[in-house]
N, C-alpha and C. Protein backbone atom coordinates (compact mmCIF):
# COMPACT_ATOMS: atom_id res chain seq x y z
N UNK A 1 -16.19 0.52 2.03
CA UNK A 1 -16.49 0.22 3.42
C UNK A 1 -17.01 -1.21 3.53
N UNK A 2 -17.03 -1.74 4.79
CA UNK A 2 -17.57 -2.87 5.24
C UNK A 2 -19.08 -2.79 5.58
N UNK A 3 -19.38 -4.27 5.43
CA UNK A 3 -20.69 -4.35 5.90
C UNK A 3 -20.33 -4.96 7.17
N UNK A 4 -20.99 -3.80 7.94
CA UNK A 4 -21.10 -4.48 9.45
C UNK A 4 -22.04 -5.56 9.62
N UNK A 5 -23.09 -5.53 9.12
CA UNK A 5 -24.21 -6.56 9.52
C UNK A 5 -23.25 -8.28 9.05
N UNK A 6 -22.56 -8.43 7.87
CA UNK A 6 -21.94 -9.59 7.72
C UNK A 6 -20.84 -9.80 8.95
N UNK A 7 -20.34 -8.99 9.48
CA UNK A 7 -19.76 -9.03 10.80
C UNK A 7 -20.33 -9.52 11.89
N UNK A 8 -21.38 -8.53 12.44
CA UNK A 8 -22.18 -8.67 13.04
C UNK A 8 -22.92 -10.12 13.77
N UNK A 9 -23.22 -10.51 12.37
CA UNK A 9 -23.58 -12.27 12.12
C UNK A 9 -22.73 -13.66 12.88
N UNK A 10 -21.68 -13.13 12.64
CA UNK A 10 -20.81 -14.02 12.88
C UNK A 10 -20.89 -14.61 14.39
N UNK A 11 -21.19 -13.85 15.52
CA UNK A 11 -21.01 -14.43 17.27
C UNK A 11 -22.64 -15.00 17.10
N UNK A 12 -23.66 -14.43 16.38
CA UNK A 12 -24.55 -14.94 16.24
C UNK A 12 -25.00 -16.26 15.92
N UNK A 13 -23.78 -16.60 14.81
CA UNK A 13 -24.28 -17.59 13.89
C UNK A 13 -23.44 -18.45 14.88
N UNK A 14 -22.40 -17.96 15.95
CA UNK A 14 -21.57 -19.17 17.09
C UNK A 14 -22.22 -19.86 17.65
N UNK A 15 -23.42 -18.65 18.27
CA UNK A 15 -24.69 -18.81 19.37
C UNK A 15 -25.02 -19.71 18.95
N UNK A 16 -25.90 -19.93 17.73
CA UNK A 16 -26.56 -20.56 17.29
C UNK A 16 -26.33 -22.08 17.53
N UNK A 17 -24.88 -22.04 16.93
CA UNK A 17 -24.31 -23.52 16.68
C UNK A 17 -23.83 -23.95 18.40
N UNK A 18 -23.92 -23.03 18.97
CA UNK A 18 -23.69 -23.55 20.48
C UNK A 18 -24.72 -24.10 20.91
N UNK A 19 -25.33 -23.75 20.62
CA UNK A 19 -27.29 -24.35 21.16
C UNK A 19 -27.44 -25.38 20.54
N UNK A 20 -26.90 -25.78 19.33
CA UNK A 20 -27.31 -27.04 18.31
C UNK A 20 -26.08 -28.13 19.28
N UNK A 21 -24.99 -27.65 19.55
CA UNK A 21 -24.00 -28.86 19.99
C UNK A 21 -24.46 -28.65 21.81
N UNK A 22 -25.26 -27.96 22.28
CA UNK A 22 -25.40 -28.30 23.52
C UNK A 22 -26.92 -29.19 23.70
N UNK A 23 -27.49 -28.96 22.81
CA UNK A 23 -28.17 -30.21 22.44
C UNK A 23 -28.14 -31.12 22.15
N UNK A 24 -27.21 -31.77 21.63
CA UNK A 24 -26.15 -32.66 21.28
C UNK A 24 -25.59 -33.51 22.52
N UNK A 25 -25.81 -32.21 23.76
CA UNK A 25 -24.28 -33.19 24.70
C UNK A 25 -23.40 -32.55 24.79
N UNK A 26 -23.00 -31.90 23.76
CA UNK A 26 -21.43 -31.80 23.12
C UNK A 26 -21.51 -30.24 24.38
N UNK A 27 -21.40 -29.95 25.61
CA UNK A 27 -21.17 -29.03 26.22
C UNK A 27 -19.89 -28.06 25.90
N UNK A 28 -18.87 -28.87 25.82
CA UNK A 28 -17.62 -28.37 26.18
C UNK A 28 -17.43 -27.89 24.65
N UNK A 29 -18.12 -28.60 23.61
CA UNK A 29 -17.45 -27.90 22.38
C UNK A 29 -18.55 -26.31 22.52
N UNK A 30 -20.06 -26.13 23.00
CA UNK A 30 -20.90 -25.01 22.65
C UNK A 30 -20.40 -24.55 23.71
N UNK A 31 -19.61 -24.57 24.98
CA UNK A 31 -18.84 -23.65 25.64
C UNK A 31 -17.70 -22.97 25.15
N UNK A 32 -16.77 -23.41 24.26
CA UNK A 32 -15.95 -23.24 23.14
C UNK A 32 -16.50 -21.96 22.29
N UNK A 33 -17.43 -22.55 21.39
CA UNK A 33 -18.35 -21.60 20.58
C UNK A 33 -19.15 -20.18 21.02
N UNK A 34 -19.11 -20.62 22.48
CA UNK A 34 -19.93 -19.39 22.94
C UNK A 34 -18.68 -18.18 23.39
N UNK A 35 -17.46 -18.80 24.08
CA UNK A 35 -15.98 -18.33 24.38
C UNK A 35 -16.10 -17.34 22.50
N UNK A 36 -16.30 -18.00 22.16
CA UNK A 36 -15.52 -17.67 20.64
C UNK A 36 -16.27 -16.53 19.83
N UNK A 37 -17.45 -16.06 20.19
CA UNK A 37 -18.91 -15.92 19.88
C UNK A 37 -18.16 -14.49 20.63
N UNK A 38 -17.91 -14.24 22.13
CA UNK A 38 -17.60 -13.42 22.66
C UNK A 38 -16.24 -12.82 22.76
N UNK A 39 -15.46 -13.42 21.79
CA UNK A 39 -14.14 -12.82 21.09
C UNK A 39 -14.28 -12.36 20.36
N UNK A 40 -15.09 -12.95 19.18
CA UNK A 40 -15.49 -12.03 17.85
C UNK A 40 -16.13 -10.69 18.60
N UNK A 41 -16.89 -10.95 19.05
CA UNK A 41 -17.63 -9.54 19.70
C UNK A 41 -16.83 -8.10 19.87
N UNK A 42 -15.34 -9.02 20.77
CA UNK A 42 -14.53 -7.97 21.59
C UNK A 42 -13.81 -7.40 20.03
N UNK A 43 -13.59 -8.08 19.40
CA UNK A 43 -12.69 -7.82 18.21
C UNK A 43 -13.00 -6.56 17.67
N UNK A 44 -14.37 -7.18 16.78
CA UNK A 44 -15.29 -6.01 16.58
C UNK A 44 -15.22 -5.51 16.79
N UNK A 45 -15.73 -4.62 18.18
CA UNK A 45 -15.36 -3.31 18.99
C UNK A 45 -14.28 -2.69 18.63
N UNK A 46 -13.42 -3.80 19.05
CA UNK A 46 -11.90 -2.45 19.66
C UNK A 46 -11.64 -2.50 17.80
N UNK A 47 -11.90 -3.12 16.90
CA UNK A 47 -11.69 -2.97 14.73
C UNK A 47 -12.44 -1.11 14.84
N UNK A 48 -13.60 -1.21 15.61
CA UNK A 48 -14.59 0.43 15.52
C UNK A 48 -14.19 1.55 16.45
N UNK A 49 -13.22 0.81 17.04
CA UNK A 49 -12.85 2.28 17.72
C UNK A 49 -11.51 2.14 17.94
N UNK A 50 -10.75 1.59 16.39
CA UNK A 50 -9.59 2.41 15.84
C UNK A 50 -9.63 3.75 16.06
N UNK A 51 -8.89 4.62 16.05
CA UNK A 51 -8.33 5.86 15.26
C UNK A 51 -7.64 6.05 13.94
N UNK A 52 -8.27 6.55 12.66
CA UNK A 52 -7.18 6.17 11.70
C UNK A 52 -7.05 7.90 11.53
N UNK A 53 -6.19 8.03 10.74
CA UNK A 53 -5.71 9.25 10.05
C UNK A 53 -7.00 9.48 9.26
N UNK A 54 -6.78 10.85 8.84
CA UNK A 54 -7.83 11.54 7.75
C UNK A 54 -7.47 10.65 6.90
N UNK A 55 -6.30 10.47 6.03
CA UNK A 55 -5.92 10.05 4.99
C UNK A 55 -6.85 8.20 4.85
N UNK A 56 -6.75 7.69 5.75
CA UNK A 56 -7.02 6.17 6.35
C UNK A 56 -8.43 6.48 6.61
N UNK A 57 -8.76 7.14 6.71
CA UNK A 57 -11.01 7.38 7.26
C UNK A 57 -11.27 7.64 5.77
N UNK A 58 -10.75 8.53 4.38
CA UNK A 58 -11.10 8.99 3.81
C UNK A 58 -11.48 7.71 2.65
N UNK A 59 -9.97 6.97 2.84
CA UNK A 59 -9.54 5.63 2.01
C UNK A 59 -11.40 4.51 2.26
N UNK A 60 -10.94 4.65 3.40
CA UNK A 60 -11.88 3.28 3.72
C UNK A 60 -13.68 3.96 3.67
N UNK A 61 -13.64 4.89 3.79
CA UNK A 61 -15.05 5.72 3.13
C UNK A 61 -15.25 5.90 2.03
N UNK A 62 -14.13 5.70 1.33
CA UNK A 62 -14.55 6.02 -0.66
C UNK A 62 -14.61 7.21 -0.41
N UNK A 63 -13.58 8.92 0.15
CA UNK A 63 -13.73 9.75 -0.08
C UNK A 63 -12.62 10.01 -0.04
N UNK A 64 -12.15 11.45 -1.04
CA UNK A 64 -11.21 12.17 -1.28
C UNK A 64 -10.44 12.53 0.35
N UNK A 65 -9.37 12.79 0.48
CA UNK A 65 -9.02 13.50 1.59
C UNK A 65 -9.29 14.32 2.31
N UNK A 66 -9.55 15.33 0.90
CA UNK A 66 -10.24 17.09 1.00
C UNK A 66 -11.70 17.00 1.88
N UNK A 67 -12.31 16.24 1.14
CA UNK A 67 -13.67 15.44 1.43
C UNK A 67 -14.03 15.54 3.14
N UNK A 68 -12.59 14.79 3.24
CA UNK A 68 -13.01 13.82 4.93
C UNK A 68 -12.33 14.96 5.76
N UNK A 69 -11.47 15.75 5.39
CA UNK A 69 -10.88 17.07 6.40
C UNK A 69 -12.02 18.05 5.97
N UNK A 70 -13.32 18.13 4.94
CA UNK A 70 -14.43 19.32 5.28
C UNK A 70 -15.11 18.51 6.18
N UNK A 71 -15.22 17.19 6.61
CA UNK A 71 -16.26 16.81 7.31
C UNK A 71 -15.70 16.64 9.12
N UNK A 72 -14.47 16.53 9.23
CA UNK A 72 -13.46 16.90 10.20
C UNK A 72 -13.80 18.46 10.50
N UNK A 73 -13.75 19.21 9.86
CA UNK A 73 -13.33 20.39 10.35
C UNK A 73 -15.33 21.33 10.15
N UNK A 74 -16.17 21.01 9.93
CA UNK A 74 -17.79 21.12 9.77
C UNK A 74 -17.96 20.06 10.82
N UNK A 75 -17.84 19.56 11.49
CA UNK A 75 -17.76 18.62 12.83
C UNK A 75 -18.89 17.47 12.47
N UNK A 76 -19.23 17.36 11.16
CA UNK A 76 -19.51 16.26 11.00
C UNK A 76 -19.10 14.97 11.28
N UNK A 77 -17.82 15.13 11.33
CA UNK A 77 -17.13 13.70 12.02
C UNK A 77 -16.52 14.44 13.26
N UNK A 78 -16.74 13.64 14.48
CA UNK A 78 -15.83 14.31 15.66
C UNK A 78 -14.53 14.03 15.50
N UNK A 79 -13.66 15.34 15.84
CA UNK A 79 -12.25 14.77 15.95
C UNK A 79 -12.17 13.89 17.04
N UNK A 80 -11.37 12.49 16.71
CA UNK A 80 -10.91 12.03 18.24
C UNK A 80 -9.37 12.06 18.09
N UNK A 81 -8.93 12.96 17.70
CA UNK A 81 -7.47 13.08 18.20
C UNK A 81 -6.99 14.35 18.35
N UNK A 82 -6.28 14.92 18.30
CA UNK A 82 -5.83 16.41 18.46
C UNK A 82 -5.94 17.78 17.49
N UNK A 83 -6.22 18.93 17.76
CA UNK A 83 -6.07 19.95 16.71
C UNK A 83 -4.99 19.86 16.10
N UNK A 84 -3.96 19.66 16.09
CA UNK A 84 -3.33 19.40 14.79
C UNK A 84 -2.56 18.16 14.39
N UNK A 85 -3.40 17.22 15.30
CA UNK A 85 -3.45 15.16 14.50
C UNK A 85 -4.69 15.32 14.79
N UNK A 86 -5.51 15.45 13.36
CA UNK A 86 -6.82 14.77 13.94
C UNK A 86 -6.84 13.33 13.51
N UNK A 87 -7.82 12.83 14.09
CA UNK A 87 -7.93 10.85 14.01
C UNK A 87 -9.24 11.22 13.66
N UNK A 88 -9.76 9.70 13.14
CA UNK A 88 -11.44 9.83 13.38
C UNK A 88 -11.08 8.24 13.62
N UNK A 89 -11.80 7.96 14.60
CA UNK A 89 -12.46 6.73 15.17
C UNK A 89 -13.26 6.50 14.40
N UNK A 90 -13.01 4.90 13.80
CA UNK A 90 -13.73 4.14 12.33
C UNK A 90 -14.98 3.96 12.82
N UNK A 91 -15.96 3.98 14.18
CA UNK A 91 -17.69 3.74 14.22
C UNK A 91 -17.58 5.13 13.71
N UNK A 92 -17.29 6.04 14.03
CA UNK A 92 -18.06 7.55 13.00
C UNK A 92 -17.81 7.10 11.59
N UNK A 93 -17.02 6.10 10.63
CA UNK A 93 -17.44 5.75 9.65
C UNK A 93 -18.77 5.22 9.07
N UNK A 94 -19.21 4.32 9.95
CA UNK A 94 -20.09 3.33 10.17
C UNK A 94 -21.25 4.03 10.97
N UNK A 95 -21.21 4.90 11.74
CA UNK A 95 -22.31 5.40 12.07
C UNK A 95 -23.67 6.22 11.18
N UNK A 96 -24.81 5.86 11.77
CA UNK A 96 -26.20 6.94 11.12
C UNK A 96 -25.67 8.18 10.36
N UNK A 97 -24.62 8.87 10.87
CA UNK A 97 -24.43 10.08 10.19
C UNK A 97 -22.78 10.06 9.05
N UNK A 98 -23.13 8.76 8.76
CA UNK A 98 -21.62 8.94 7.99
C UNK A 98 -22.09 9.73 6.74
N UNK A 99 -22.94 10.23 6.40
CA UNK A 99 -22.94 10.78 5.02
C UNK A 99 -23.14 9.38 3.88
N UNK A 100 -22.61 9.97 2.66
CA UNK A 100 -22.40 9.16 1.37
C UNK A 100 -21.60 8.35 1.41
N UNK A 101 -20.95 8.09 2.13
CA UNK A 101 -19.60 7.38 2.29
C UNK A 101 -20.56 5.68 1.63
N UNK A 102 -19.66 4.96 0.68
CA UNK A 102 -20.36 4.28 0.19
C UNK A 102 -20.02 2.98 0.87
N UNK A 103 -20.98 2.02 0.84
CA UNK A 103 -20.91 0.93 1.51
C UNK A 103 -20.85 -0.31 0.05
N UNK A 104 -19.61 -1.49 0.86
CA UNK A 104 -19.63 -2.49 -0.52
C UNK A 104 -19.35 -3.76 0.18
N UNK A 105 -20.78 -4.38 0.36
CA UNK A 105 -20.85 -5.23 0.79
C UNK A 105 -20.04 -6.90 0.52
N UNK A 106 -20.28 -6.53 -0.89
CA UNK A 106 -19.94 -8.17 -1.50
C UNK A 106 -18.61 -7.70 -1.90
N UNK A 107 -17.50 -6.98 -1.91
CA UNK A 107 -16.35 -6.72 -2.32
C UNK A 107 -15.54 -6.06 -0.76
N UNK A 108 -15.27 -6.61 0.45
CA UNK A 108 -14.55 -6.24 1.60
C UNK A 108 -13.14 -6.19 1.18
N UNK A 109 -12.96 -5.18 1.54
CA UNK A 109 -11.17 -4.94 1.44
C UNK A 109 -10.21 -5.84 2.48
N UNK A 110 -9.19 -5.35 1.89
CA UNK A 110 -8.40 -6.10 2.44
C UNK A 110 -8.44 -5.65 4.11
N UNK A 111 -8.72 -5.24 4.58
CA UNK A 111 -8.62 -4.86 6.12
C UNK A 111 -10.24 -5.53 6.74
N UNK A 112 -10.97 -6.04 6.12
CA UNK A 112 -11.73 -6.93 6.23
C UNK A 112 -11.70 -8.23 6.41
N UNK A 113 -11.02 -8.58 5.20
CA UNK A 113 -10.05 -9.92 5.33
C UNK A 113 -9.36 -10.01 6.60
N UNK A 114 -8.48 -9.53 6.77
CA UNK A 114 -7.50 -9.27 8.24
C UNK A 114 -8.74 -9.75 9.01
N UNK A 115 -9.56 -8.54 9.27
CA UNK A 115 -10.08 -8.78 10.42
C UNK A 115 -11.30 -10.23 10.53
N UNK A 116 -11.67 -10.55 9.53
CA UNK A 116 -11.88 -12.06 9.28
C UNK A 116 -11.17 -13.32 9.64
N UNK A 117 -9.88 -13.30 9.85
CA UNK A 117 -8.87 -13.96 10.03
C UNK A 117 -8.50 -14.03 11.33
N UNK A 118 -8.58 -12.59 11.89
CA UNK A 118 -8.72 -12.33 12.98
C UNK A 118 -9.48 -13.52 14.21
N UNK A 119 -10.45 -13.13 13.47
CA UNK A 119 -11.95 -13.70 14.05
C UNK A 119 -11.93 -15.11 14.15
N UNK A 120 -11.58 -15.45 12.87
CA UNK A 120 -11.32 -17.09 12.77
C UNK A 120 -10.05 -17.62 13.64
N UNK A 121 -9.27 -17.41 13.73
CA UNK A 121 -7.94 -17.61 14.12
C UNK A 121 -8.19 -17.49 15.87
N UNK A 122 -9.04 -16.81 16.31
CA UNK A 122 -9.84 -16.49 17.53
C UNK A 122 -10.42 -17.81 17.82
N UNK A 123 -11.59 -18.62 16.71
CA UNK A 123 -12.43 -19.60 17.31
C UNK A 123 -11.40 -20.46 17.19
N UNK A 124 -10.47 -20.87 16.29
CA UNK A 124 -9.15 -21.62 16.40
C UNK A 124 -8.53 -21.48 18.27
N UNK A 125 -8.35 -20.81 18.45
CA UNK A 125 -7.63 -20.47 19.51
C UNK A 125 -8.53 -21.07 21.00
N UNK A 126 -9.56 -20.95 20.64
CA UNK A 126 -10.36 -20.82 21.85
C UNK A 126 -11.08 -22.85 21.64
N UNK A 127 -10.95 -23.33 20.44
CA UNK A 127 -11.48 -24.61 20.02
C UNK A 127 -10.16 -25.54 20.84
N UNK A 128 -8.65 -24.63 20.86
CA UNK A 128 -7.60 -25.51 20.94
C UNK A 128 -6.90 -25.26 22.58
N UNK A 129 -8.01 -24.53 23.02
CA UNK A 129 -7.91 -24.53 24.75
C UNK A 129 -8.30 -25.59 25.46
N UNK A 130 -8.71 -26.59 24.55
CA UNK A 130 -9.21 -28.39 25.49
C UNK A 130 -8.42 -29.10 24.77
């Protein structure tokens, strides 16, 4: 799993640097940064309230299949998709009650990356609107 908090950081650490270049003068670039600050944000979100398959919740939790369909079906995880497609929406990964599901901070998978790229490719986008 991901560390959300290194996520997290990121519109923060925009803020930040928006306040340092609007001190500066530099308006239009910490208007930029703050635009960009609030993309990462949106990203985020809609990355946590995927739907993945059992198979895809179980992967990205470090648990067996079997595992993540007893915690599906013990309603430990809510279904968000149908009695017979269940989904689980990736914040019940990440949420207070995910269980053991192990967290690995300094090693993000590849769907981390993505969504890193994401993010970046975002302040790109929003730097190349002036």
């Amino acid at each position: 799993m991901i560390d959300l908090t290194l996520l997290r950081a990121l519109p923060l650490e925009f803020r930040e640097e928006a306040e340092v270049l609007r001190r500066w003068g530099l308006v239009e670039a910490a208007e930029a940064a703050e635009r960009a600050a609030s993309r990462i944000e949106e990203r985020i979100q809609q990355w946590l309230e995927e739907e993945l398959t059992v198979a895809e919740a179980a992967s990205e939790a470090g648990l067996s299949t079997s595992a993540a369909e007893k915690r599906l079906a013990s309603g430990r995880w809510p279904n968000a998709g149908r009695r017979y497609r269940p989904r689980v929406r990736r914040r019940t990964l990440y949420g207070p009650s995910s269980g053991d599901a192990r967290t690995e901070s300094r090693d993000p998978s590849t769907e981390a990356e993505a969504l890193i790229d994401d993010v970046l490719s975002a302040y790109d986008d929003t730097t190349c609107d002036r």
